[in-house]
PDB file of N, CA and C in Angstrom:
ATOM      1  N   UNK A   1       0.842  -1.180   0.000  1.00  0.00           N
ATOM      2  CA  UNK A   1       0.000   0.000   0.000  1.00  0.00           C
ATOM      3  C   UNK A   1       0.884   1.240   0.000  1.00  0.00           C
ATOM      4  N   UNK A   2       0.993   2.385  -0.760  1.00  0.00           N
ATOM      5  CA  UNK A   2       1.653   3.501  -0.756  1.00  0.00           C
ATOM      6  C   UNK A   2       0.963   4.216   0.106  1.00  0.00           C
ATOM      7  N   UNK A   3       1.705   5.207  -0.162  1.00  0.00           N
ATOM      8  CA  UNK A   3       0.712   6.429   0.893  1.00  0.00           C
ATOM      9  C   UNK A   3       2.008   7.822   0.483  1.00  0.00           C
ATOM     10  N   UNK A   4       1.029   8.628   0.715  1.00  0.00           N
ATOM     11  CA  UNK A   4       2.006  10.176   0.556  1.00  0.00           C
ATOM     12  C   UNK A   4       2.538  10.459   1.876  1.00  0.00           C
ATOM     13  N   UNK A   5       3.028   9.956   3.230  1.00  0.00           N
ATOM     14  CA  UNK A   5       3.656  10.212   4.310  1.00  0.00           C
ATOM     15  C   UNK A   5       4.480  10.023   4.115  1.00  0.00           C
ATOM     16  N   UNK A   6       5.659  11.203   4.049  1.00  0.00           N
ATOM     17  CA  UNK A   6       7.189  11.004   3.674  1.00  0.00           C
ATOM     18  C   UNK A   6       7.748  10.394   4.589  1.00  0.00           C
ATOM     19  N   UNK A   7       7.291  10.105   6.020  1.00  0.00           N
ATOM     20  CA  UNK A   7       7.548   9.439   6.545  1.00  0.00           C
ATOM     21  C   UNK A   7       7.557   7.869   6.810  1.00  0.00           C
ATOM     22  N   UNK A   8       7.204   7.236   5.995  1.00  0.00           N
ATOM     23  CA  UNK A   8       6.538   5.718   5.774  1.00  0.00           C
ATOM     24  C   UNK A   8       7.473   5.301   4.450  1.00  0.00           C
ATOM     25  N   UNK A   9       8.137   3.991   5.098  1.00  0.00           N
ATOM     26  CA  UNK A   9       8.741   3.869   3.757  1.00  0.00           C
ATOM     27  C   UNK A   9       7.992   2.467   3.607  1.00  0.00           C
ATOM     28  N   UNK A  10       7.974   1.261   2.560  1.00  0.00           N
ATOM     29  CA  UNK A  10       7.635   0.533   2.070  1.00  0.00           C
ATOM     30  C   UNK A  10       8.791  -0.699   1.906  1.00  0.00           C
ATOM     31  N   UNK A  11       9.236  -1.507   3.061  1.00  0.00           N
ATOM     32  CA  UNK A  11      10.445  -1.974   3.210  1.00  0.00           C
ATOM     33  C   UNK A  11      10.111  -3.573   1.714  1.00  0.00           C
ATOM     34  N   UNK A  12       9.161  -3.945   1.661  1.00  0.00           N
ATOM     35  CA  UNK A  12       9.269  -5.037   0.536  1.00  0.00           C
ATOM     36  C   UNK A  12       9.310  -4.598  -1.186  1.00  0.00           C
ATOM     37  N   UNK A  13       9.025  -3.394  -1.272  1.00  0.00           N
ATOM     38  CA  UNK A  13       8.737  -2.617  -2.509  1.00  0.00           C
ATOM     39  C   UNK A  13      10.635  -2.293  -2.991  1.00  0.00           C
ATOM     40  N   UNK A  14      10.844  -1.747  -1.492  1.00  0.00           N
ATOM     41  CA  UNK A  14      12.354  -1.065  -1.671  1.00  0.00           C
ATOM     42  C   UNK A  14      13.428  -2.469  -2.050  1.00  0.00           C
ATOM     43  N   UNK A  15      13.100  -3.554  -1.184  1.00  0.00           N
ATOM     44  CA  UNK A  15      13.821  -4.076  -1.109  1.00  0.00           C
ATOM     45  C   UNK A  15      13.301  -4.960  -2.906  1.00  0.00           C
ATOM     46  N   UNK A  16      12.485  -5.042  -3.442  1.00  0.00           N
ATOM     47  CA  UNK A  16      12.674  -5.628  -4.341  1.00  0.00           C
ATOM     48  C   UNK A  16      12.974  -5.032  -6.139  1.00  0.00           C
ATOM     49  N   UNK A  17      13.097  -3.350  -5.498  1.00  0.00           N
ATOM     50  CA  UNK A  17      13.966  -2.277  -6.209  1.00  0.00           C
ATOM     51  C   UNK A  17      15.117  -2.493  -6.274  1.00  0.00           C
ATOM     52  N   UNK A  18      15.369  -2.756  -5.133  1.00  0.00           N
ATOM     53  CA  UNK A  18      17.499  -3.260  -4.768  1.00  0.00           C
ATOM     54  C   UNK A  18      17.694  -4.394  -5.298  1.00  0.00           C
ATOM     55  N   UNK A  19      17.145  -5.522  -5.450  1.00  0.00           N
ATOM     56  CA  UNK A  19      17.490  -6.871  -5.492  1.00  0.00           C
ATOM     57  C   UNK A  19      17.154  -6.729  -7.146  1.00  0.00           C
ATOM     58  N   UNK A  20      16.722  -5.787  -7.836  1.00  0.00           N
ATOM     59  CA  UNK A  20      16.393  -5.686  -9.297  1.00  0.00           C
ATOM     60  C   UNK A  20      18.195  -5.364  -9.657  1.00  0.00           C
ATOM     61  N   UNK A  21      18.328  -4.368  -8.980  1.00  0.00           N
ATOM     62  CA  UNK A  21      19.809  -3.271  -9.164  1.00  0.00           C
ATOM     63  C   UNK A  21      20.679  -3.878  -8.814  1.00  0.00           C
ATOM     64  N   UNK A  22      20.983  -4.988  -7.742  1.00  0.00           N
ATOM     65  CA  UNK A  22      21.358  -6.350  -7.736  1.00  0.00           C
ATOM     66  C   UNK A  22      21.852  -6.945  -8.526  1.00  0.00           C
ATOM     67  N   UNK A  23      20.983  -7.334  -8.991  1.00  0.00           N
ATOM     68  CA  UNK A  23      20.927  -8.360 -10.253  1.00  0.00           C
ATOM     69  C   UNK A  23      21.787  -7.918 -11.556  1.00  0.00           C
ATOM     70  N   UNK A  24      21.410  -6.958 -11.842  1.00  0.00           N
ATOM     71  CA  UNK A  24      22.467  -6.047 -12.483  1.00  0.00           C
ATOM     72  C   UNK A  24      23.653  -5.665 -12.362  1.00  0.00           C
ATOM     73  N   UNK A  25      24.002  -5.436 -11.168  1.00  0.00           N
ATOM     74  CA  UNK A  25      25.432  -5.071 -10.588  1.00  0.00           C
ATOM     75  C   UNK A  25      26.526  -6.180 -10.718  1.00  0.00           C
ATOM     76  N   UNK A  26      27.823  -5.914 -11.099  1.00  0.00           N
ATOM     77  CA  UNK A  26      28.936  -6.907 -11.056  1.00  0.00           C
ATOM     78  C   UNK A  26      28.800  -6.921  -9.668  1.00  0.00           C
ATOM     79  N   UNK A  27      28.945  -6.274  -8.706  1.00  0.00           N
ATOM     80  CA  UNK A  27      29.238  -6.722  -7.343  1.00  0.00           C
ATOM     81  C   UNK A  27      28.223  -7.559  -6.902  1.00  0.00           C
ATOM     82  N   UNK A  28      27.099  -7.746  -7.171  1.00  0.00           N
ATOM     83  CA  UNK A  28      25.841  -8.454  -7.040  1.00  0.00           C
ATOM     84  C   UNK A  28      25.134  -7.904  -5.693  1.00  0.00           C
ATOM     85  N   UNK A  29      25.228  -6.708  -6.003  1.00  0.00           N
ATOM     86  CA  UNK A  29      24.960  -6.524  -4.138  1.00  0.00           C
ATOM     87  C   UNK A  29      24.014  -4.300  -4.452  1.00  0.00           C
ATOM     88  N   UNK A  30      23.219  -4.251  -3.655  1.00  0.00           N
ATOM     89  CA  UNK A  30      22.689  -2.527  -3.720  1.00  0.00           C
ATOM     90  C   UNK A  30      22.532  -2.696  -1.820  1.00  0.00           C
ATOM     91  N   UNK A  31      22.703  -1.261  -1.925  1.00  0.00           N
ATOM     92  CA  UNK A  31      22.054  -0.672  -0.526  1.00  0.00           C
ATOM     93  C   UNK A  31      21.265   0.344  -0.276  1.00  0.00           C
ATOM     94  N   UNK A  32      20.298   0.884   0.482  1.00  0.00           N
ATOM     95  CA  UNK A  32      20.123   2.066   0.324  1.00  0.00           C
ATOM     96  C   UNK A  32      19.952   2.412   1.884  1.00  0.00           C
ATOM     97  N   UNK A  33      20.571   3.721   1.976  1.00  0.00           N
ATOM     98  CA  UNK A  33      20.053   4.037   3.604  1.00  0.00           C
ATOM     99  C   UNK A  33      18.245   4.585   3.959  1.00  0.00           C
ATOM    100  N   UNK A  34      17.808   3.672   4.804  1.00  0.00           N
ATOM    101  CA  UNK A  34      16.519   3.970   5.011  1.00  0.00           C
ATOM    102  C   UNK A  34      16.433   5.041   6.246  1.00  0.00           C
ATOM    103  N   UNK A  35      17.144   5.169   7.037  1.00  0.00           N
ATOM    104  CA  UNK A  35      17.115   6.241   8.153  1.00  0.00           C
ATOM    105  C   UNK A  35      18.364   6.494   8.448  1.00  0.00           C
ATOM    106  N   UNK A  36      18.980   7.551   8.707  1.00  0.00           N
ATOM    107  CA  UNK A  36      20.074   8.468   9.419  1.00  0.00           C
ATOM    108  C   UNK A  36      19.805   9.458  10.041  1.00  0.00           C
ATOM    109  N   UNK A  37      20.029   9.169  11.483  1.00  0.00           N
ATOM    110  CA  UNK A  37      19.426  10.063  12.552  1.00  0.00           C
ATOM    111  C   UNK A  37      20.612  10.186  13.102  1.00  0.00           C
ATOM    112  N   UNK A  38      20.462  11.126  14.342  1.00  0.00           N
ATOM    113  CA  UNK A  38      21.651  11.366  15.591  1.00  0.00           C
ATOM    114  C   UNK A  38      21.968  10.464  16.460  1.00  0.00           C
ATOM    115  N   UNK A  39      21.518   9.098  16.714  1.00  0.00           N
ATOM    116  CA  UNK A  39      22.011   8.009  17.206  1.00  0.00           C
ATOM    117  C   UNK A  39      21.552   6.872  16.778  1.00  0.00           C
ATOM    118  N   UNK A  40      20.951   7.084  15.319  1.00  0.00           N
ATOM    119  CA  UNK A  40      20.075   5.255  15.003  1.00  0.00           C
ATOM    120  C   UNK A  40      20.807   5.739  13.327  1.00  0.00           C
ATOM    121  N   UNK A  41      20.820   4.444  12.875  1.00  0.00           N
ATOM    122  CA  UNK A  41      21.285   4.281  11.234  1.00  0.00           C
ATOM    123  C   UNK A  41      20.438   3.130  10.669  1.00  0.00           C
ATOM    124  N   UNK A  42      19.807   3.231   9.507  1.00  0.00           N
ATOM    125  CA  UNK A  42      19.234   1.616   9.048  1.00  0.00           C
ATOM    126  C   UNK A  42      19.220   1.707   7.657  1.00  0.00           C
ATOM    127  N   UNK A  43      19.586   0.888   7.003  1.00  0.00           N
ATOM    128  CA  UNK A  43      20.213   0.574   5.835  1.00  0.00           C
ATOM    129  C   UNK A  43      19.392  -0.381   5.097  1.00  0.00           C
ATOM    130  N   UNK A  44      19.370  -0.600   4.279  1.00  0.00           N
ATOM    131  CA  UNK A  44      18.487  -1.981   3.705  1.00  0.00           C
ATOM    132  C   UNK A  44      19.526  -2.431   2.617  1.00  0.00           C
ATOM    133  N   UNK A  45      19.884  -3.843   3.004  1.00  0.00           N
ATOM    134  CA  UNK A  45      20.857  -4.143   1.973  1.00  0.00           C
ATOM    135  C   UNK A  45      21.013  -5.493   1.305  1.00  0.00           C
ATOM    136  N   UNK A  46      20.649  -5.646  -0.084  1.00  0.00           N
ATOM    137  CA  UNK A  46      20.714  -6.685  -1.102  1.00  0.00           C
ATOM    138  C   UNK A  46      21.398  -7.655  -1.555  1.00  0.00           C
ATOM    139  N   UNK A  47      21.731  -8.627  -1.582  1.00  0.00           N
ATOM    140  CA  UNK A  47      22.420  -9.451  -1.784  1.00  0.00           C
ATOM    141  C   UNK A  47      22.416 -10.917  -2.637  1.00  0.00           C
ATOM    142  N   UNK A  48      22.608 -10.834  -4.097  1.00  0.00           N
ATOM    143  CA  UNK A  48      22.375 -12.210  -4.992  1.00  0.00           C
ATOM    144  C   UNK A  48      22.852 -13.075  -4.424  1.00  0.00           C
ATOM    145  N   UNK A  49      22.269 -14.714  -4.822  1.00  0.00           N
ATOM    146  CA  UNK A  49      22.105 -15.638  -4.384  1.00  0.00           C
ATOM    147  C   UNK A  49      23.997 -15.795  -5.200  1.00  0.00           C
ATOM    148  N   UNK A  50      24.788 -16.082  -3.519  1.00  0.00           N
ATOM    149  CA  UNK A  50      26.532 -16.291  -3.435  1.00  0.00           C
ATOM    150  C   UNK A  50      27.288 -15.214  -3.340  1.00  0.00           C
ATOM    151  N   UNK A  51      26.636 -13.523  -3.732  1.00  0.00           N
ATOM    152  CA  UNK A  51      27.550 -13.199  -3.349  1.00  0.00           C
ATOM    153  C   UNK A  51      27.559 -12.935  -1.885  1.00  0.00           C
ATOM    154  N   UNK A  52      29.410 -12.344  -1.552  1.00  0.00           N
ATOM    155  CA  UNK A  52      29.352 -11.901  -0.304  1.00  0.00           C
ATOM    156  C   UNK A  52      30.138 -11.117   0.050  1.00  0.00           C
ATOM    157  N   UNK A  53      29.729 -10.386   1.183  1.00  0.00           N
ATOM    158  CA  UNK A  53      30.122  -8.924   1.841  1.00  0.00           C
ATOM    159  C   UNK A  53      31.271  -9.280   2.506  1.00  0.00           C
ATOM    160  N   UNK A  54      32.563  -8.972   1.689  1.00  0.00           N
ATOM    161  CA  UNK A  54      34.321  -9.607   2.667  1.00  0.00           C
ATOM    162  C   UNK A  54      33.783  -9.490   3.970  1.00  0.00           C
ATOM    163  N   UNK A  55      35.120  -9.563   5.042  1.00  0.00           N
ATOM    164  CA  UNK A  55      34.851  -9.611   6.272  1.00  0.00           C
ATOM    165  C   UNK A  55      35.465  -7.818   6.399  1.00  0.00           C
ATOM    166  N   UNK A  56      34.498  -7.325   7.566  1.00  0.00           N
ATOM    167  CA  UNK A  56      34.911  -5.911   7.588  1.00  0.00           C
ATOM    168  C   UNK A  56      34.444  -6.066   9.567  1.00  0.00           C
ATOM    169  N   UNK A  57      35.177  -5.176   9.770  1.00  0.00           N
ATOM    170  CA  UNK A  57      34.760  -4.451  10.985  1.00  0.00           C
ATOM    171  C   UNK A  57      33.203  -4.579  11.650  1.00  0.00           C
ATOM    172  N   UNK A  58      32.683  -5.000  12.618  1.00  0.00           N
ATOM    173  CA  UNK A  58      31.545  -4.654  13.536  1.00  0.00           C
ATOM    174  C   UNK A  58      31.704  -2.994  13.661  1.00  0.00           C
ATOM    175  N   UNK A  59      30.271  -2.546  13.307  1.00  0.00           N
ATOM    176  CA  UNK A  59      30.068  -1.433  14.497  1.00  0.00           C
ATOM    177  C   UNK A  59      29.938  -1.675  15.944  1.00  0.00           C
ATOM    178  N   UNK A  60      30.160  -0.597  16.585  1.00  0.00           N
ATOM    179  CA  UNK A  60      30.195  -0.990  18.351  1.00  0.00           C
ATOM    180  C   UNK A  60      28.398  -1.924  18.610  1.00  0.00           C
ATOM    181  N   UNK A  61      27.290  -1.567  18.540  1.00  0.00           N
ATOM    182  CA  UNK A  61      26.190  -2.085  18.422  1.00  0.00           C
ATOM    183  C   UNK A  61      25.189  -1.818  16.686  1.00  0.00           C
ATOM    184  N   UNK A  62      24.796  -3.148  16.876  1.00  0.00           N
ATOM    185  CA  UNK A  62      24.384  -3.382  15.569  1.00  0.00           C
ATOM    186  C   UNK A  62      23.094  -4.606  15.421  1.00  0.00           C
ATOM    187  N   UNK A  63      21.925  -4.681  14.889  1.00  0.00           N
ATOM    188  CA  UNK A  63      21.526  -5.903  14.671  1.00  0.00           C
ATOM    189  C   UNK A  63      21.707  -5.910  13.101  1.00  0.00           C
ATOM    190  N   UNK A  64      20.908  -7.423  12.609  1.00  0.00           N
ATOM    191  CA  UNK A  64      20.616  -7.662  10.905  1.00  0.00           C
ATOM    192  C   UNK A  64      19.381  -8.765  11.346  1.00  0.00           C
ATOM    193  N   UNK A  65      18.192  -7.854  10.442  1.00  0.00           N
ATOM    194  CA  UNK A  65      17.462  -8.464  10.339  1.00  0.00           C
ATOM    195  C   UNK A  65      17.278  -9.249   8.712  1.00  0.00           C
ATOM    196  N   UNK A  66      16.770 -10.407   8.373  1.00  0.00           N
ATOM    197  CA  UNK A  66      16.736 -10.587   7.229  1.00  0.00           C
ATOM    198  C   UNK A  66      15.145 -10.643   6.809  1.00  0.00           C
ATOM    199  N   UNK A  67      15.221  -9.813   6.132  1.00  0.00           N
ATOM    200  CA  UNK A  67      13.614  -9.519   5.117  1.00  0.00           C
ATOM    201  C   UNK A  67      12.777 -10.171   4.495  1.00  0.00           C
ATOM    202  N   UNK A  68      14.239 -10.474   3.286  1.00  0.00           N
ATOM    203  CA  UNK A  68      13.850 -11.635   2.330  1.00  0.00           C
ATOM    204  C   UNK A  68      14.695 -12.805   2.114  1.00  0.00           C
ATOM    205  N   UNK A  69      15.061 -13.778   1.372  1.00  0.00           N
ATOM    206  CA  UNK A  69      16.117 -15.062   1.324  1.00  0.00           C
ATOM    207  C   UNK A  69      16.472 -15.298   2.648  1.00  0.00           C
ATOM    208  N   UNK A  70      17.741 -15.953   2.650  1.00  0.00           N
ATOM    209  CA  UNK A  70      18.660 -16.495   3.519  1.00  0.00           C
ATOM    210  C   UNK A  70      20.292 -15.980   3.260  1.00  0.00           C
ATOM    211  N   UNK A  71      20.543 -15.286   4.494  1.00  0.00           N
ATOM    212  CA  UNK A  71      22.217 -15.065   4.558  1.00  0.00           C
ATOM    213  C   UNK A  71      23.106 -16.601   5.644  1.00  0.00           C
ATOM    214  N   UNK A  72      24.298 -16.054   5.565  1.00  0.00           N
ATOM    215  CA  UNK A  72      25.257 -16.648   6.344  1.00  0.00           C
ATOM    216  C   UNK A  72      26.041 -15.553   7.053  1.00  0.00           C
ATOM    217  N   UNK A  73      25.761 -15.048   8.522  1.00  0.00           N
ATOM    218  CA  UNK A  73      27.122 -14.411   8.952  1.00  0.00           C
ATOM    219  C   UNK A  73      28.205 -14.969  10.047  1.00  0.00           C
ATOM    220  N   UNK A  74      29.234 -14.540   9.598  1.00  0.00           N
ATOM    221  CA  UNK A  74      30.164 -15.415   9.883  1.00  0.00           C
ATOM    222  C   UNK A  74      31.414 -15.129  10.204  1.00  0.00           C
ATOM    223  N   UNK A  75      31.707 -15.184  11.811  1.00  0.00           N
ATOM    224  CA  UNK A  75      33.054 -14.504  11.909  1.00  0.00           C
ATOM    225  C   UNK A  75      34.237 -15.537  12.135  1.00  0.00           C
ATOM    226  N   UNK A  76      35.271 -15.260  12.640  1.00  0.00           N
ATOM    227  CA  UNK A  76      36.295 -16.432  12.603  1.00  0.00           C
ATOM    228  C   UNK A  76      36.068 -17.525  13.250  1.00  0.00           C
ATOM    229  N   UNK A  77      35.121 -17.390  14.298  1.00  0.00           N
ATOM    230  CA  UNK A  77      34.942 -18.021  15.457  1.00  0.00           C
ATOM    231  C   UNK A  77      33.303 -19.236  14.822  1.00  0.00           C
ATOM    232  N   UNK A  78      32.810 -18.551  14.286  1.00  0.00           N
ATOM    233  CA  UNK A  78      31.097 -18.974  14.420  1.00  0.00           C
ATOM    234  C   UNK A  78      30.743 -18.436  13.116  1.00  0.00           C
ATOM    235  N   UNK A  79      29.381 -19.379  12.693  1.00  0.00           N
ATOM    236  CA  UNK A  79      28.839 -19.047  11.683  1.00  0.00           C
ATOM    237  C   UNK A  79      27.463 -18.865  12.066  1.00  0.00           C
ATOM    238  N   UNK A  80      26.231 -18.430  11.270  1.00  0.00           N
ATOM    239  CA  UNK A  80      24.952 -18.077  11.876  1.00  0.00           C
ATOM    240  C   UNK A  80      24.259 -18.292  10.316  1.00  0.00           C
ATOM    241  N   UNK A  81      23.040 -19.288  10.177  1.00  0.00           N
ATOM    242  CA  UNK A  81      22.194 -19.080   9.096  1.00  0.00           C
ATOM    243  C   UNK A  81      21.211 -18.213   9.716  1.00  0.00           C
ATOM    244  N   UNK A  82      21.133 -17.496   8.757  1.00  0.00           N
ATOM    245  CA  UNK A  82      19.685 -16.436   8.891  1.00  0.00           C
ATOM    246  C   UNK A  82      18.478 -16.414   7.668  1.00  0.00           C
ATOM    247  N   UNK A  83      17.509 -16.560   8.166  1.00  0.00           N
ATOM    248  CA  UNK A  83      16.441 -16.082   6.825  1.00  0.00           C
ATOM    249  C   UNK A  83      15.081 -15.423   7.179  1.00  0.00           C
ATOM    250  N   UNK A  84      14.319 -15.350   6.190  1.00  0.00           N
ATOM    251  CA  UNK A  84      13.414 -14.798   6.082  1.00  0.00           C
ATOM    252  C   UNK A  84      12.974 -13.991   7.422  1.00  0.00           C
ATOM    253  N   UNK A  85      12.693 -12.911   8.207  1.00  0.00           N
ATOM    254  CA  UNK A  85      11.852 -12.728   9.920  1.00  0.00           C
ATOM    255  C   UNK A  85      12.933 -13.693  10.556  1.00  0.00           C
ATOM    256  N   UNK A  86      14.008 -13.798  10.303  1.00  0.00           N
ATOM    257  CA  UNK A  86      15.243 -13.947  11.575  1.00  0.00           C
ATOM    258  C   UNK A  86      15.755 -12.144  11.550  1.00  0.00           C
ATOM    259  N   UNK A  87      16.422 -12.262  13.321  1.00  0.00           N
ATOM    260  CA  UNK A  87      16.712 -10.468  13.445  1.00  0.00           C
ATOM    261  C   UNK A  87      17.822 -11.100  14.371  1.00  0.00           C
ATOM    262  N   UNK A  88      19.403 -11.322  14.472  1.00  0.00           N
ATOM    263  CA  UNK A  88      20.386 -11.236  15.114  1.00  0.00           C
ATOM    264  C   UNK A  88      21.464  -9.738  15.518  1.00  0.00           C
ATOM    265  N   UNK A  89      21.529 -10.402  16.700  1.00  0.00           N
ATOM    266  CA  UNK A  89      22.256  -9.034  16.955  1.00  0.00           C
ATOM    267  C   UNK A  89      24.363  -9.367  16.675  1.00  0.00           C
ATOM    268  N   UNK A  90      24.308  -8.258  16.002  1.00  0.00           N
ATOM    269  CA  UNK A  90      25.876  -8.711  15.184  1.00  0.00           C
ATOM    270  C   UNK A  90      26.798  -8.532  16.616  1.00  0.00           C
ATOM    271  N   UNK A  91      27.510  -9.532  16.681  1.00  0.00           N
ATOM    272  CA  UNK A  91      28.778 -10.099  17.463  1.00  0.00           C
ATOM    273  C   UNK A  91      29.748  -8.541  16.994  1.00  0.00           C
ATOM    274  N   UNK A  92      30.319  -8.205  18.121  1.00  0.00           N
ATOM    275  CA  UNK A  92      31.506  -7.009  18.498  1.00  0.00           C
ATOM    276  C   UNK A  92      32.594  -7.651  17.671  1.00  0.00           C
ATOM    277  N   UNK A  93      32.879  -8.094  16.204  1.00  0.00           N
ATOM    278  CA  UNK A  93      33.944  -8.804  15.989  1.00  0.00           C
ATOM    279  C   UNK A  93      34.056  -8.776  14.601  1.00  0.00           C
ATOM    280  N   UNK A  94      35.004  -8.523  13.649  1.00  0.00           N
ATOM    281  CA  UNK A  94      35.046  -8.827  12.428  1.00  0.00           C
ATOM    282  C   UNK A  94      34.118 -10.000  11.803  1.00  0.00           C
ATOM    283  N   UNK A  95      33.529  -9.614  10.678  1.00  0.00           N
ATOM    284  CA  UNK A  95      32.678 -10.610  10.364  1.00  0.00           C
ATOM    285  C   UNK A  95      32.484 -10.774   8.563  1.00  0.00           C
ATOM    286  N   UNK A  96      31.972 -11.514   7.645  1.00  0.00           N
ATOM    287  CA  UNK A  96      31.369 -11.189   6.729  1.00  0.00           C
ATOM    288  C   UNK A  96      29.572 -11.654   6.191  1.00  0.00           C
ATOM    289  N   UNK A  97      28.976 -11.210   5.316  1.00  0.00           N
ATOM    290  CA  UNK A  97      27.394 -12.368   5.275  1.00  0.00           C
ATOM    291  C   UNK A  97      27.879 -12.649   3.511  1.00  0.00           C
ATOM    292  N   UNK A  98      27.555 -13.941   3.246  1.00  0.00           N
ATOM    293  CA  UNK A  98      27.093 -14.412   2.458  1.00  0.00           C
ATOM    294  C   UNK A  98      25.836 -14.775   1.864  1.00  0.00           C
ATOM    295  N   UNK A  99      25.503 -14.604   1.149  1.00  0.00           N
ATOM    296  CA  UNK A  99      23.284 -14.897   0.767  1.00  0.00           C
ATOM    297  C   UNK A  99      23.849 -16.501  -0.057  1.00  0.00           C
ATOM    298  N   UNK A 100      22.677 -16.793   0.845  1.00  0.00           N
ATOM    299  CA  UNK A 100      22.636 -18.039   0.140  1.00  0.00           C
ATOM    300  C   UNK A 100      21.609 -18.009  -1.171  1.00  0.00           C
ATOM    301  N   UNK A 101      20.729 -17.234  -1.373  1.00  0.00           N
ATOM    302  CA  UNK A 101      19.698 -17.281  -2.456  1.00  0.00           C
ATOM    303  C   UNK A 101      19.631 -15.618  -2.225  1.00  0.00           C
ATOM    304  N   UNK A 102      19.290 -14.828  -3.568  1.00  0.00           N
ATOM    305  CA  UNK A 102      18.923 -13.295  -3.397  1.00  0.00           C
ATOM    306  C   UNK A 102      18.206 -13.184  -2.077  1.00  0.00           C
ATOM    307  N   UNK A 103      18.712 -12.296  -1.318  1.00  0.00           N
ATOM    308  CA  UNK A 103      18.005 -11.609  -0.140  1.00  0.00           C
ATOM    309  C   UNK A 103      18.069 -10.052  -0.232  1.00  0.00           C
ATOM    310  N   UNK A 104      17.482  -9.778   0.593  1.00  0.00           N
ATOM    311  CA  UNK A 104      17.220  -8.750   1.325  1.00  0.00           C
ATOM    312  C   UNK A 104      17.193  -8.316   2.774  1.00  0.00           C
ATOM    313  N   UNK A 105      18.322  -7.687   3.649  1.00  0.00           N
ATOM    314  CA  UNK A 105      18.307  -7.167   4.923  1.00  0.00           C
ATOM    315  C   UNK A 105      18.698  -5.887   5.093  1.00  0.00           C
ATOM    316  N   UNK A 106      18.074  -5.271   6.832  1.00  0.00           N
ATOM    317  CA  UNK A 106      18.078  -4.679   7.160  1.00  0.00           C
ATOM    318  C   UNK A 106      18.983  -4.297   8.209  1.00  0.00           C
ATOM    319  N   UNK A 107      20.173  -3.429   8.369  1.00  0.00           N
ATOM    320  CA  UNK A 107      21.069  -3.439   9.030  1.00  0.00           C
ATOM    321  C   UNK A 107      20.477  -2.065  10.039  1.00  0.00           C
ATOM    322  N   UNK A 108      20.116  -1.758  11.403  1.00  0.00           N
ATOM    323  CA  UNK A 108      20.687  -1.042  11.974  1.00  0.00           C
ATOM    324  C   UNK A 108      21.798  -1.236  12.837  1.00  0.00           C
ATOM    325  N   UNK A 109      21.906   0.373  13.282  1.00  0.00           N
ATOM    326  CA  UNK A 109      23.124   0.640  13.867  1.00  0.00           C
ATOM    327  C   UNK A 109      22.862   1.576  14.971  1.00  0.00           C
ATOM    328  N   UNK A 110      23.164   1.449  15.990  1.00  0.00           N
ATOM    329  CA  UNK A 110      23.435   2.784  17.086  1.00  0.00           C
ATOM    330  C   UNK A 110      24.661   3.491  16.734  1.00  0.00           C
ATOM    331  N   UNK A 111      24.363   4.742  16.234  1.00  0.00           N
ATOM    332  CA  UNK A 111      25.673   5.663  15.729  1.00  0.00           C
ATOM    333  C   UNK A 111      25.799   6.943  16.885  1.00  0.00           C
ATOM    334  N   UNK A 112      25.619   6.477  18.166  1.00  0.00           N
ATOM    335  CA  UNK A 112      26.210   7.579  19.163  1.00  0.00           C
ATOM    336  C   UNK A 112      27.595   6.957  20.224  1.00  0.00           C
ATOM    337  N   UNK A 113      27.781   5.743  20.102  1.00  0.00           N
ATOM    338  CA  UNK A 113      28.534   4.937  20.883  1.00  0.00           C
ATOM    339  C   UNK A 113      30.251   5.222  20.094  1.00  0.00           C
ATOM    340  N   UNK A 114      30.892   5.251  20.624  1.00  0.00           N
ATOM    341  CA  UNK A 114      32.017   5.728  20.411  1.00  0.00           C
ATOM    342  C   UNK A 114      33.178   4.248  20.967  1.00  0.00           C
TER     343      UNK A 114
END
């Protein structure tokens, strides 16, 4: 359902905008930021079925929820399947996700923690 409240976004519409741009992309991968505020961040981010996001840095607090498909995140220590309405909270630790089939997730972030 749309609606003219600039405030309301449409998280399955967006996400299957990204996973179009996706599909397209050599990197196999889109993001778009859905909120940036003074202490919250949320991202919505795409991912074709294999590719995957190297291993990079944790933010200090963070979850990933997954939207659509199934990821893998995975740090040196542990691995985690995630899919569809799974919401983990990301481990303080270098990590990377892999999609096992095109997905779609949602990354926030607490961006006041230092």
């Amino acid at each position: 359902m749309m609606t003219d409240n600039p405030h309301i976004q449409n998280l399955r519409e967006l996400a299957e905008e990204l996973l179009q741009k996706a599909r397209g992309a050599s990197s196999g991968r889109a993001a778009h930021s859905v909120y940036s505020g003074r202490y919250l961040k949320q991202a919505l981010l795409t991912l074709t079925a294999g590719t995957t996001m190297a291993e990079h840095d944790s933010p200090p607090e963070a979850t990933l929820q997954v939207l659509q498909g199934s990821v893998a995140l995975s740090s040196a220590e542990e691995s985690w399947d995630l899919r569809a309405g799974d919401i983990m909270t990301i481990p303080p630790e270098r990590h990377s996700v892999q999609a096992h089939e095109d997905s779609a997730f949602l990354l926030i972030i607490r961006t006041d923690v230092s």
